[in-house]
PDB file of N, CA and C in Angstrom:
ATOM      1  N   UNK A   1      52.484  63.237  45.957  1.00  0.00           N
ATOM      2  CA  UNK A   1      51.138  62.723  45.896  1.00  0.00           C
ATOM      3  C   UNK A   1      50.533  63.112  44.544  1.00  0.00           C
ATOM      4  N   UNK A   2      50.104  61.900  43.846  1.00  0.00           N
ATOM      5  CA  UNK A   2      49.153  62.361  42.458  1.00  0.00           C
ATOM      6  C   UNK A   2      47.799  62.477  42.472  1.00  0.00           C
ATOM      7  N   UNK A   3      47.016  63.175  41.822  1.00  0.00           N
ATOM      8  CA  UNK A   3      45.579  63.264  41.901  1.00  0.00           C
ATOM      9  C   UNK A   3      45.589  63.273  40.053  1.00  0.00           C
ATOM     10  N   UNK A   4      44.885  62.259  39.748  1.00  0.00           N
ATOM     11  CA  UNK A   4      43.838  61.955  38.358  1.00  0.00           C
ATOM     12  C   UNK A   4      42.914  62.249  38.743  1.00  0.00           C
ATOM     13  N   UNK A   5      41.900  62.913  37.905  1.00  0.00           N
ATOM     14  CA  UNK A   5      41.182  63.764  38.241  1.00  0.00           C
ATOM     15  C   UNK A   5      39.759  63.302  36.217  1.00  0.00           C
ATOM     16  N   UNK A   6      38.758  62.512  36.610  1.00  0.00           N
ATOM     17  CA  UNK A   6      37.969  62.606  35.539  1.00  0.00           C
ATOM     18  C   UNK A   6      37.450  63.955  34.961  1.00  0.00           C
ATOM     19  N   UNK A   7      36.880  63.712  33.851  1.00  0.00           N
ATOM     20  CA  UNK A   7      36.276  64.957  33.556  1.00  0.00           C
ATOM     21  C   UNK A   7      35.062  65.622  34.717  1.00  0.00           C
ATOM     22  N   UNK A   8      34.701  66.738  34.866  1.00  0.00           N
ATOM     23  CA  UNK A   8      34.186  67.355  35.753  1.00  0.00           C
ATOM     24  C   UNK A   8      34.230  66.815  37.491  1.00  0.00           C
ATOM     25  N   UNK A   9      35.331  66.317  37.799  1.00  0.00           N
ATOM     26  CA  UNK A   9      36.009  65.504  39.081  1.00  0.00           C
ATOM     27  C   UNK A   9      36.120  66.780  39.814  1.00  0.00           C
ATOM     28  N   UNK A  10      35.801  66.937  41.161  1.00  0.00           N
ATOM     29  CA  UNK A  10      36.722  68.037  41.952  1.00  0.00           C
ATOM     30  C   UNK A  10      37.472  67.380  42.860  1.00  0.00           C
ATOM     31  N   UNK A  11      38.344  67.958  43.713  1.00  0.00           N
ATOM     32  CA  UNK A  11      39.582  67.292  44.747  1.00  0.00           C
ATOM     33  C   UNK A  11      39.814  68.775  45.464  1.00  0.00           C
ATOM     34  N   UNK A  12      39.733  69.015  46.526  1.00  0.00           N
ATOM     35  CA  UNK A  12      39.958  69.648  47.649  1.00  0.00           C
ATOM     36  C   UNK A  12      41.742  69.372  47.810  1.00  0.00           C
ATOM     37  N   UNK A  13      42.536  70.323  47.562  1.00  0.00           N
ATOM     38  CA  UNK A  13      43.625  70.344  47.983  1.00  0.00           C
ATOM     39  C   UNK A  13      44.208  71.027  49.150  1.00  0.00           C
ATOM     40  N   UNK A  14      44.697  70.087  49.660  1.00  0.00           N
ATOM     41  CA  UNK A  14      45.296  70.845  51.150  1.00  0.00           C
ATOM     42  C   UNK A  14      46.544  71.074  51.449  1.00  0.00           C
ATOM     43  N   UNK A  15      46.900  72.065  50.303  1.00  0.00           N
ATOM     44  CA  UNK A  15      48.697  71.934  50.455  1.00  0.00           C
ATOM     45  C   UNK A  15      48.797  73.380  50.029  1.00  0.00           C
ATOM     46  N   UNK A  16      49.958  74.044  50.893  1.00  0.00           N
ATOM     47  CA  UNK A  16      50.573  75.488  50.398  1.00  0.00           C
ATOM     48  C   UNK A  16      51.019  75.503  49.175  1.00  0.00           C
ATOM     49  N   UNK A  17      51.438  74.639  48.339  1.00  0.00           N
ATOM     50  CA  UNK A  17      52.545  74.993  47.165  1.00  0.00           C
ATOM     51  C   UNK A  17      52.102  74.068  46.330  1.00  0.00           C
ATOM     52  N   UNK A  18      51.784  73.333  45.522  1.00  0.00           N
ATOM     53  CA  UNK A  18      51.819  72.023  44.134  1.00  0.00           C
ATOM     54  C   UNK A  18      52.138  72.289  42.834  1.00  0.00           C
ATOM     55  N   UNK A  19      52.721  71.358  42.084  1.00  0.00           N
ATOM     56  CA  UNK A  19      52.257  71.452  40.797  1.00  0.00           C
ATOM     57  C   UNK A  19      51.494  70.884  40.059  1.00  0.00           C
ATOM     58  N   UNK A  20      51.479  71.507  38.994  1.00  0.00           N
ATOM     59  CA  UNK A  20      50.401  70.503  38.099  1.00  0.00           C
ATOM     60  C   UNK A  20      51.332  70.264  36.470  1.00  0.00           C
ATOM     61  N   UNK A  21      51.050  69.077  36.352  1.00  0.00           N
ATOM     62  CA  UNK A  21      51.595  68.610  34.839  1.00  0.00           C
ATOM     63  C   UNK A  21      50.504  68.285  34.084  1.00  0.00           C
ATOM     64  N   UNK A  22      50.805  68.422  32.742  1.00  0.00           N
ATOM     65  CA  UNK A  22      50.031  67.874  31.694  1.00  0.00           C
ATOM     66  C   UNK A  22      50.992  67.000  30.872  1.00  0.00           C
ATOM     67  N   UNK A  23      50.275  66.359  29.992  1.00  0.00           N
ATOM     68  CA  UNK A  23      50.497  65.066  29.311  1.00  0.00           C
ATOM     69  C   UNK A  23      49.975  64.583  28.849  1.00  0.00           C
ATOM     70  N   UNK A  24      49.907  63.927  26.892  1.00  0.00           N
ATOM     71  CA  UNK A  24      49.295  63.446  25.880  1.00  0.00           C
ATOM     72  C   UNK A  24      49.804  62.670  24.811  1.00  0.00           C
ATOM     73  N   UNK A  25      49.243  61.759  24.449  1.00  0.00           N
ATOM     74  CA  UNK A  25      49.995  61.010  23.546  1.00  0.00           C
ATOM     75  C   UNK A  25      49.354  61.555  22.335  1.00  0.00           C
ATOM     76  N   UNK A  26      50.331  61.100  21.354  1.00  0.00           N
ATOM     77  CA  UNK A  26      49.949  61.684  20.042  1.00  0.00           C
ATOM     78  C   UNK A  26      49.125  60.481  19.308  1.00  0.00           C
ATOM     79  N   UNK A  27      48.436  60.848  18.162  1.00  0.00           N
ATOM     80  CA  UNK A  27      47.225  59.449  17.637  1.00  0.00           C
ATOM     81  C   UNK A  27      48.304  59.186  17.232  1.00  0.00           C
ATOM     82  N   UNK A  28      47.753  57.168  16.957  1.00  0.00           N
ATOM     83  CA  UNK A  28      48.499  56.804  16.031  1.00  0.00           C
ATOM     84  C   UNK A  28      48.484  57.245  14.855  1.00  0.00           C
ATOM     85  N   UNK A  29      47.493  57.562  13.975  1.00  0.00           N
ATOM     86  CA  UNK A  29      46.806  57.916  13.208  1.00  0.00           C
ATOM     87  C   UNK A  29      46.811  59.097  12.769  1.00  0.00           C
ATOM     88  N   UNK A  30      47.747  59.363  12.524  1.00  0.00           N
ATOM     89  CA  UNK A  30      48.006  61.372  12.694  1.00  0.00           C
ATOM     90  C   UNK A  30      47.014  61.540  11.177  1.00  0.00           C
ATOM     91  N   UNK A  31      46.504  62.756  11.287  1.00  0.00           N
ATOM     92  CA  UNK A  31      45.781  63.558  10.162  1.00  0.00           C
ATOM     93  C   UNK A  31      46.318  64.556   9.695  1.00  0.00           C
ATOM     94  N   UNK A  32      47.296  65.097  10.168  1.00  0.00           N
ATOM     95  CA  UNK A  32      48.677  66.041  10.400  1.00  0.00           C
ATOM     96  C   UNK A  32      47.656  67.549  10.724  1.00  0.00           C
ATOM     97  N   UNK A  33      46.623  67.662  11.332  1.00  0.00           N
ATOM     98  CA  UNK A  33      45.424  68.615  11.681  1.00  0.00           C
ATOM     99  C   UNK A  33      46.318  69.336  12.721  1.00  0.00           C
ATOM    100  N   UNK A  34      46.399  70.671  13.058  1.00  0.00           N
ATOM    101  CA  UNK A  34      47.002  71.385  14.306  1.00  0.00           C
ATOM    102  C   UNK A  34      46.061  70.782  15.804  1.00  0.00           C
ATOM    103  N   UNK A  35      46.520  70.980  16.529  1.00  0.00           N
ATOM    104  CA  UNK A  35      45.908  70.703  17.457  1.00  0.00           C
ATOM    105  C   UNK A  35      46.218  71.763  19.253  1.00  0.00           C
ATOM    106  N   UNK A  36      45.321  71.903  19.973  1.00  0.00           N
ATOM    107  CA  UNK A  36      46.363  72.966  21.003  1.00  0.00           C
ATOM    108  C   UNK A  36      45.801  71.702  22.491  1.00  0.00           C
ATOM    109  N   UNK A  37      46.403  72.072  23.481  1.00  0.00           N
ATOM    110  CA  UNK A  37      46.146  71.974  24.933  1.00  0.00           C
ATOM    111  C   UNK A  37      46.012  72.449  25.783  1.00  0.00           C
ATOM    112  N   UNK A  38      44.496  72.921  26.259  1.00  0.00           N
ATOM    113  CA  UNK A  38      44.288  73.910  26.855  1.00  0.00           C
ATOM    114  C   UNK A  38      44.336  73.648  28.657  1.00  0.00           C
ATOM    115  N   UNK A  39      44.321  74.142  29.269  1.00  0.00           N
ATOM    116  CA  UNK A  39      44.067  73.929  31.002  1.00  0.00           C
ATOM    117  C   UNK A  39      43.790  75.104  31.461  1.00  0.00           C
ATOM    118  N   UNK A  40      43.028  74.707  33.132  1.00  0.00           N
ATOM    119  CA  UNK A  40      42.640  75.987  33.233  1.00  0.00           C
ATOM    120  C   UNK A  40      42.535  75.702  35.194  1.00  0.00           C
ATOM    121  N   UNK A  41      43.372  76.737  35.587  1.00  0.00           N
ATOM    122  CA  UNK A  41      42.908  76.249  37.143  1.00  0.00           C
ATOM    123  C   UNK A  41      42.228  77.851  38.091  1.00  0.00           C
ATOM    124  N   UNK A  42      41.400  77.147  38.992  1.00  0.00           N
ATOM    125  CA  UNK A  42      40.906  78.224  39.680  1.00  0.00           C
ATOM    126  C   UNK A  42      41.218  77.981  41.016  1.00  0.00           C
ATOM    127  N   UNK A  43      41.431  79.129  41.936  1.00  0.00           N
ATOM    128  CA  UNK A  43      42.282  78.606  43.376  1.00  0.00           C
ATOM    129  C   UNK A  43      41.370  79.649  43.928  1.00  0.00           C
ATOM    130  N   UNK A  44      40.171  79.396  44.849  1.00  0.00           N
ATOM    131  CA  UNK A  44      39.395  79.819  45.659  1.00  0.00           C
ATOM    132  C   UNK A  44      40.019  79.967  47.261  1.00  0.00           C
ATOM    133  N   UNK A  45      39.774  80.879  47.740  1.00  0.00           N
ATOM    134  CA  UNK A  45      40.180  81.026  49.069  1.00  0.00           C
ATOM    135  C   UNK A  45      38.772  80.024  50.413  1.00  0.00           C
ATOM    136  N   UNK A  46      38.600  80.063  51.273  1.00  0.00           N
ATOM    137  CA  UNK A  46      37.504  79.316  52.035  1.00  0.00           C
ATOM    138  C   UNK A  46      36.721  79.940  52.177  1.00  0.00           C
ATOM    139  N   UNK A  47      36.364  81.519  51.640  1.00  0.00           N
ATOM    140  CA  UNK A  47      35.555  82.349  51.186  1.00  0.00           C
ATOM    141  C   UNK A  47      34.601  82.040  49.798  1.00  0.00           C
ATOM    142  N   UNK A  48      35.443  80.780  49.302  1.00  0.00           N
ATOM    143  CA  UNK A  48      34.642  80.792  47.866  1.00  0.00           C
ATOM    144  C   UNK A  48      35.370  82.147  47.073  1.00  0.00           C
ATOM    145  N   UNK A  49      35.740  82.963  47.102  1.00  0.00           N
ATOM    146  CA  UNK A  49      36.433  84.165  46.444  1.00  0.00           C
ATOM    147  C   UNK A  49      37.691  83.632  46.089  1.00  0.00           C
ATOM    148  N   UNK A  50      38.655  84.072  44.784  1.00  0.00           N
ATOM    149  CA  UNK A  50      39.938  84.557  44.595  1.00  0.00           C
ATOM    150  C   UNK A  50      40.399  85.741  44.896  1.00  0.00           C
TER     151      UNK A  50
END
């Protein structure tokens, strides 16, 4: 099962185990500038707590 997810989107997951991938295309247009990819996940218990 996939979840796309917009910017500031939430999704309630209901599964013991998942992964998550990332993925980006490069510009056409390169500037040859460094660039990084950041992510960030938070996994709350039904407490609202980690």
């Amino acid at each position: 099962m996939a979840i796309n997810l917009q910017k500031g989107q939430r999704e309630a997951i209901n599964a013991p185990k998942f992964t998550i991938g990332l993925g980006w295309d490069t510009n056409s247009s390169s500037t040859g500038s460094a660039f990084d990819l950041d992510a960030s996940v938070f996994i709350l218990g039904e407490n609202k707590k980690y």
